[in-house]
C-alpha atoms as a PDB file:
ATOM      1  CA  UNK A   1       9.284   1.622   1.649  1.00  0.00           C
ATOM      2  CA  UNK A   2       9.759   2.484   5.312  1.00  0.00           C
ATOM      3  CA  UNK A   3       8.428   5.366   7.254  1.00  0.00           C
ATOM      4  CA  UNK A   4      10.392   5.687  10.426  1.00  0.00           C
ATOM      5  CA  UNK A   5       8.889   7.182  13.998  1.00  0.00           C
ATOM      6  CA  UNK A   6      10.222   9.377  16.150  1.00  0.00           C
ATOM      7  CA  UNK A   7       9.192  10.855  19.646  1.00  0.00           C
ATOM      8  CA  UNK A   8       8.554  13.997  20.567  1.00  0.00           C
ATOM      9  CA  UNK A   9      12.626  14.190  21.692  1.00  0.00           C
ATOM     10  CA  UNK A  10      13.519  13.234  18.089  1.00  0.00           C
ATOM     11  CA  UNK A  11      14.528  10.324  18.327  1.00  0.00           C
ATOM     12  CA  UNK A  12      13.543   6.668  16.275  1.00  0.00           C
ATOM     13  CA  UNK A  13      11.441   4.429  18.135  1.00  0.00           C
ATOM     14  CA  UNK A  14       9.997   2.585  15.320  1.00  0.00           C
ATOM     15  CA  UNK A  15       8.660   2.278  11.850  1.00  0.00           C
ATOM     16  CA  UNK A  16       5.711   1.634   9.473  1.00  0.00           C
ATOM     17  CA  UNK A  17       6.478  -0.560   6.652  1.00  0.00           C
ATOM     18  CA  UNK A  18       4.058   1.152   3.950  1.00  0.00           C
ATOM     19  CA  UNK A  19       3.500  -2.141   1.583  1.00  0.00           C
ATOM     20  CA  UNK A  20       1.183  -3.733   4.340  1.00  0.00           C
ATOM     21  CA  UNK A  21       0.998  -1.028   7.024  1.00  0.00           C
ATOM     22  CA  UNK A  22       2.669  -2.922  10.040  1.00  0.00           C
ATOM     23  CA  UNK A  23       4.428  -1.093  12.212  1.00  0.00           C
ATOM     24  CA  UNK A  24       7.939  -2.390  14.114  1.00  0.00           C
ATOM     25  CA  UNK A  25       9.772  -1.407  16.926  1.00  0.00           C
ATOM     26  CA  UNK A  26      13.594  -1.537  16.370  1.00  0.00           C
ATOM     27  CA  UNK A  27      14.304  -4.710  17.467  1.00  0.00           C
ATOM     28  CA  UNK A  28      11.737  -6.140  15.052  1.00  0.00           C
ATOM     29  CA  UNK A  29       8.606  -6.624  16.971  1.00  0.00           C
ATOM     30  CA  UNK A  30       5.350  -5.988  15.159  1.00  0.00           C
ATOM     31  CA  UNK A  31       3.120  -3.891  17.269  1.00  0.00           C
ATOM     32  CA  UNK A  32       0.350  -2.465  15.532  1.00  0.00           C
ATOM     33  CA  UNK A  33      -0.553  -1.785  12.158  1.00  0.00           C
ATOM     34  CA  UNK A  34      -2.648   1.243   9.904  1.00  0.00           C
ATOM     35  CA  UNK A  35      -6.458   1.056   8.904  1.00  0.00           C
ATOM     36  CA  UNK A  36      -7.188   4.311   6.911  1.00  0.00           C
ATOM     37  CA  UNK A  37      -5.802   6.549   9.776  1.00  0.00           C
ATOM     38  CA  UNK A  38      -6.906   4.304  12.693  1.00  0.00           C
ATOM     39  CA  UNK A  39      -3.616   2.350  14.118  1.00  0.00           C
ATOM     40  CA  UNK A  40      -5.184  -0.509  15.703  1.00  0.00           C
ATOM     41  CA  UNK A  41      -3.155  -3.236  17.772  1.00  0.00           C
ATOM     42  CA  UNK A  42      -2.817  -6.953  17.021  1.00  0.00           C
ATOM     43  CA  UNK A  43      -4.724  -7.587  19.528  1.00  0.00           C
ATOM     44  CA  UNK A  44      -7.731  -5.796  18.323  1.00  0.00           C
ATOM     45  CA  UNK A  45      -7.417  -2.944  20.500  1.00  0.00           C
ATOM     46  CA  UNK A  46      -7.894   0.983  18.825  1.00  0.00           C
ATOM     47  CA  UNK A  47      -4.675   2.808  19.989  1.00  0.00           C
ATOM     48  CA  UNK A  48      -4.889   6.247  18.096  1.00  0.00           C
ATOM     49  CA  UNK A  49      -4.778   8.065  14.532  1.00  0.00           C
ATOM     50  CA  UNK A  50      -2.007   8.366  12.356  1.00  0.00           C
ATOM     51  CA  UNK A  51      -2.991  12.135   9.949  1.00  0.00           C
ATOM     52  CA  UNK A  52      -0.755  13.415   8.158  1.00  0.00           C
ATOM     53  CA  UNK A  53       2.133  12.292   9.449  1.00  0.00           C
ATOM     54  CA  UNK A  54       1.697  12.970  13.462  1.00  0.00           C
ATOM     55  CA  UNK A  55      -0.124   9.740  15.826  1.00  0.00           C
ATOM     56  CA  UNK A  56      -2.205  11.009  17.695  1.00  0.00           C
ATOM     57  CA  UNK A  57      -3.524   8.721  21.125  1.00  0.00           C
ATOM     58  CA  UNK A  58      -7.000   8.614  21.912  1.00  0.00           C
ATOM     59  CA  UNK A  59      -7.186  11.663  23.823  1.00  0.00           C
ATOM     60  CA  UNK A  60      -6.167  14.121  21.253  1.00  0.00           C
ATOM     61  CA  UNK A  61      -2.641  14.748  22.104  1.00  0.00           C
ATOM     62  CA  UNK A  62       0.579  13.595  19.737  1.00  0.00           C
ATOM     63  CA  UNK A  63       2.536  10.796  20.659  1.00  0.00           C
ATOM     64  CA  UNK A  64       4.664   9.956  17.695  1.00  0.00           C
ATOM     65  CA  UNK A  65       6.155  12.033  14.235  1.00  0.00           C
ATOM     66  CA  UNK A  66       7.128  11.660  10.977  1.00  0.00           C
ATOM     67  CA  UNK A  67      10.934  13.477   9.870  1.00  0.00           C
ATOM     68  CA  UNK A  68       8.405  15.688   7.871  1.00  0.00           C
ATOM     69  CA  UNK A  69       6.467  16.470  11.011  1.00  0.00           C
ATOM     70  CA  UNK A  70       9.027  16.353  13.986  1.00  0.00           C
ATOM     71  CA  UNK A  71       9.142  19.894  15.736  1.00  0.00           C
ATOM     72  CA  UNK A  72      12.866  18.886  16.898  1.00  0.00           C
ATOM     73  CA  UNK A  73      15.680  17.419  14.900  1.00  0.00           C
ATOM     74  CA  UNK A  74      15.851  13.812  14.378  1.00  0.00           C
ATOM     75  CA  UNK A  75      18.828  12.023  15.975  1.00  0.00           C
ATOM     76  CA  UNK A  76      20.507   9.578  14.055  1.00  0.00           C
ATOM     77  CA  UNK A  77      18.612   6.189  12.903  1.00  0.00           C
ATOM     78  CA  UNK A  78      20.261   3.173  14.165  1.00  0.00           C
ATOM     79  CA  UNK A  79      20.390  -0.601  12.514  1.00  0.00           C
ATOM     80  CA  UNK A  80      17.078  -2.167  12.118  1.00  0.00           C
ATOM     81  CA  UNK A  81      17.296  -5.536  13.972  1.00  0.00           C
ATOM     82  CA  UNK A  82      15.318  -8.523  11.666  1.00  0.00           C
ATOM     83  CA  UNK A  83      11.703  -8.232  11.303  1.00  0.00           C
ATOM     84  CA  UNK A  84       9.679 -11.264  14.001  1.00  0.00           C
ATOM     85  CA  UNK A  85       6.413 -13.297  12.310  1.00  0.00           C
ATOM     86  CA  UNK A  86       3.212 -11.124  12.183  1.00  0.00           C
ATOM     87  CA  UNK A  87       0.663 -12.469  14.204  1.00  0.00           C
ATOM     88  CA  UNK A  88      -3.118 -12.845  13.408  1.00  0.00           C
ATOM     89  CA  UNK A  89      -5.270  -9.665  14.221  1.00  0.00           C
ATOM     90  CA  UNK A  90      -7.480 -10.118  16.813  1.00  0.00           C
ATOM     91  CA  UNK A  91     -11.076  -8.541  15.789  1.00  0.00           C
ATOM     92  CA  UNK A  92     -11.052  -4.777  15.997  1.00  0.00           C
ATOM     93  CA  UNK A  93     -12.630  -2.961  18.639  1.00  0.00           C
ATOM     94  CA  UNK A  94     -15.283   0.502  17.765  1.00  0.00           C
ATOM     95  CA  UNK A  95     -12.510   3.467  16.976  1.00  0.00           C
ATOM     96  CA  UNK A  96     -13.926   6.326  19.491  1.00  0.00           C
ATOM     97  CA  UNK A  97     -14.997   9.256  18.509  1.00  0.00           C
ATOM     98  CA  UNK A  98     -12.323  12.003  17.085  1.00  0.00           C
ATOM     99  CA  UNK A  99     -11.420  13.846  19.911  1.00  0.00           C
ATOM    100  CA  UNK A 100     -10.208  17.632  19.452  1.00  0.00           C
ATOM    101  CA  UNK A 101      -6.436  17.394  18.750  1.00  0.00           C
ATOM    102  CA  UNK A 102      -4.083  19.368  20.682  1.00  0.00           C
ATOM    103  CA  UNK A 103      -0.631  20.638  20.469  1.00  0.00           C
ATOM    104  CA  UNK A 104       0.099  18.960  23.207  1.00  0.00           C
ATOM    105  CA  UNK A 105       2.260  15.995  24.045  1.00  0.00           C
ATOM    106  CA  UNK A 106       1.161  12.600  25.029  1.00  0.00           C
ATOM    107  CA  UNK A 107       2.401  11.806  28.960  1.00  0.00           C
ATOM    108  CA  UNK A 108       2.741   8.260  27.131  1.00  0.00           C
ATOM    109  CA  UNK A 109       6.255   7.326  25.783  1.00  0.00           C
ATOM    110  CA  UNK A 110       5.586   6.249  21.836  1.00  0.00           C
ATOM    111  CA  UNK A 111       6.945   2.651  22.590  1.00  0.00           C
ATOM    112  CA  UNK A 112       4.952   1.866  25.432  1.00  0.00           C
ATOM    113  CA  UNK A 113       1.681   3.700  23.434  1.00  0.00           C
ATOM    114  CA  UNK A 114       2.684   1.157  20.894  1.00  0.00           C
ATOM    115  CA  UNK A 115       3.310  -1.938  22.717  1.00  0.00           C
ATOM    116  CA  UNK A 116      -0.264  -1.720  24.054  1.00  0.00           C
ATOM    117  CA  UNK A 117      -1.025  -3.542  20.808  1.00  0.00           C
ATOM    118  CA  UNK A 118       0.572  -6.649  21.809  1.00  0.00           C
END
């Protein structure tokens, strides 16, 4: 099972495969991945929370949505390019601190919060 991830604008940037928490981009890159609600990059690096359906970067403010939780309507999803090797996780760096969460958008774009992980 897939969860897909929009940006604030609605539309699909990438997607969490559930089974073993990886998340893609849409051309198949694996850029992070889930522990509990702590989305942590391959290369070791703590990028944000992912509760209840909303990622959240590490200053409180929402970067990325779930369908369920998108304030906008989602455009439409286009083909899912094939999925590249996993790489190794690097060892993962102290998760901050939960900061107060905001309504507030991210100024980062949800791909390029997400490609920090590489």
């Amino acid at each position: 099972m897939e969860e897909t991830l929009y940006n604030p604008k609605g539309q699909p940037i990438a997607y969490i495969e559930m089974q073993s928490s990886v998340t893609y981009l849409w051309n198949g890159k694996p850029v992070a991945y889930l522990a509990d609600e702590h989305i942590y990059g391959f290369n070791g690096k703590h990028l944000g929370w992912f509760i209840k359906g909303v990622i959240w970067d590490e200053t409180g403010r929402r970067v990325g949505f779930t369908k369920a939780t998108l304030p906008v309507y989602a455009s439409y999803e286009p083909y899912k390019s094939y999925k590249q090797y996993v790489p190794y996780k690097s060892y993962k760096s102290y998760p901050p601190y939960k900061p107060y969460f905001s309504n507030s958008i991210s100024s980062h774009s949800l791909d390029s919060f997400l490609m920090q992980g590489v």
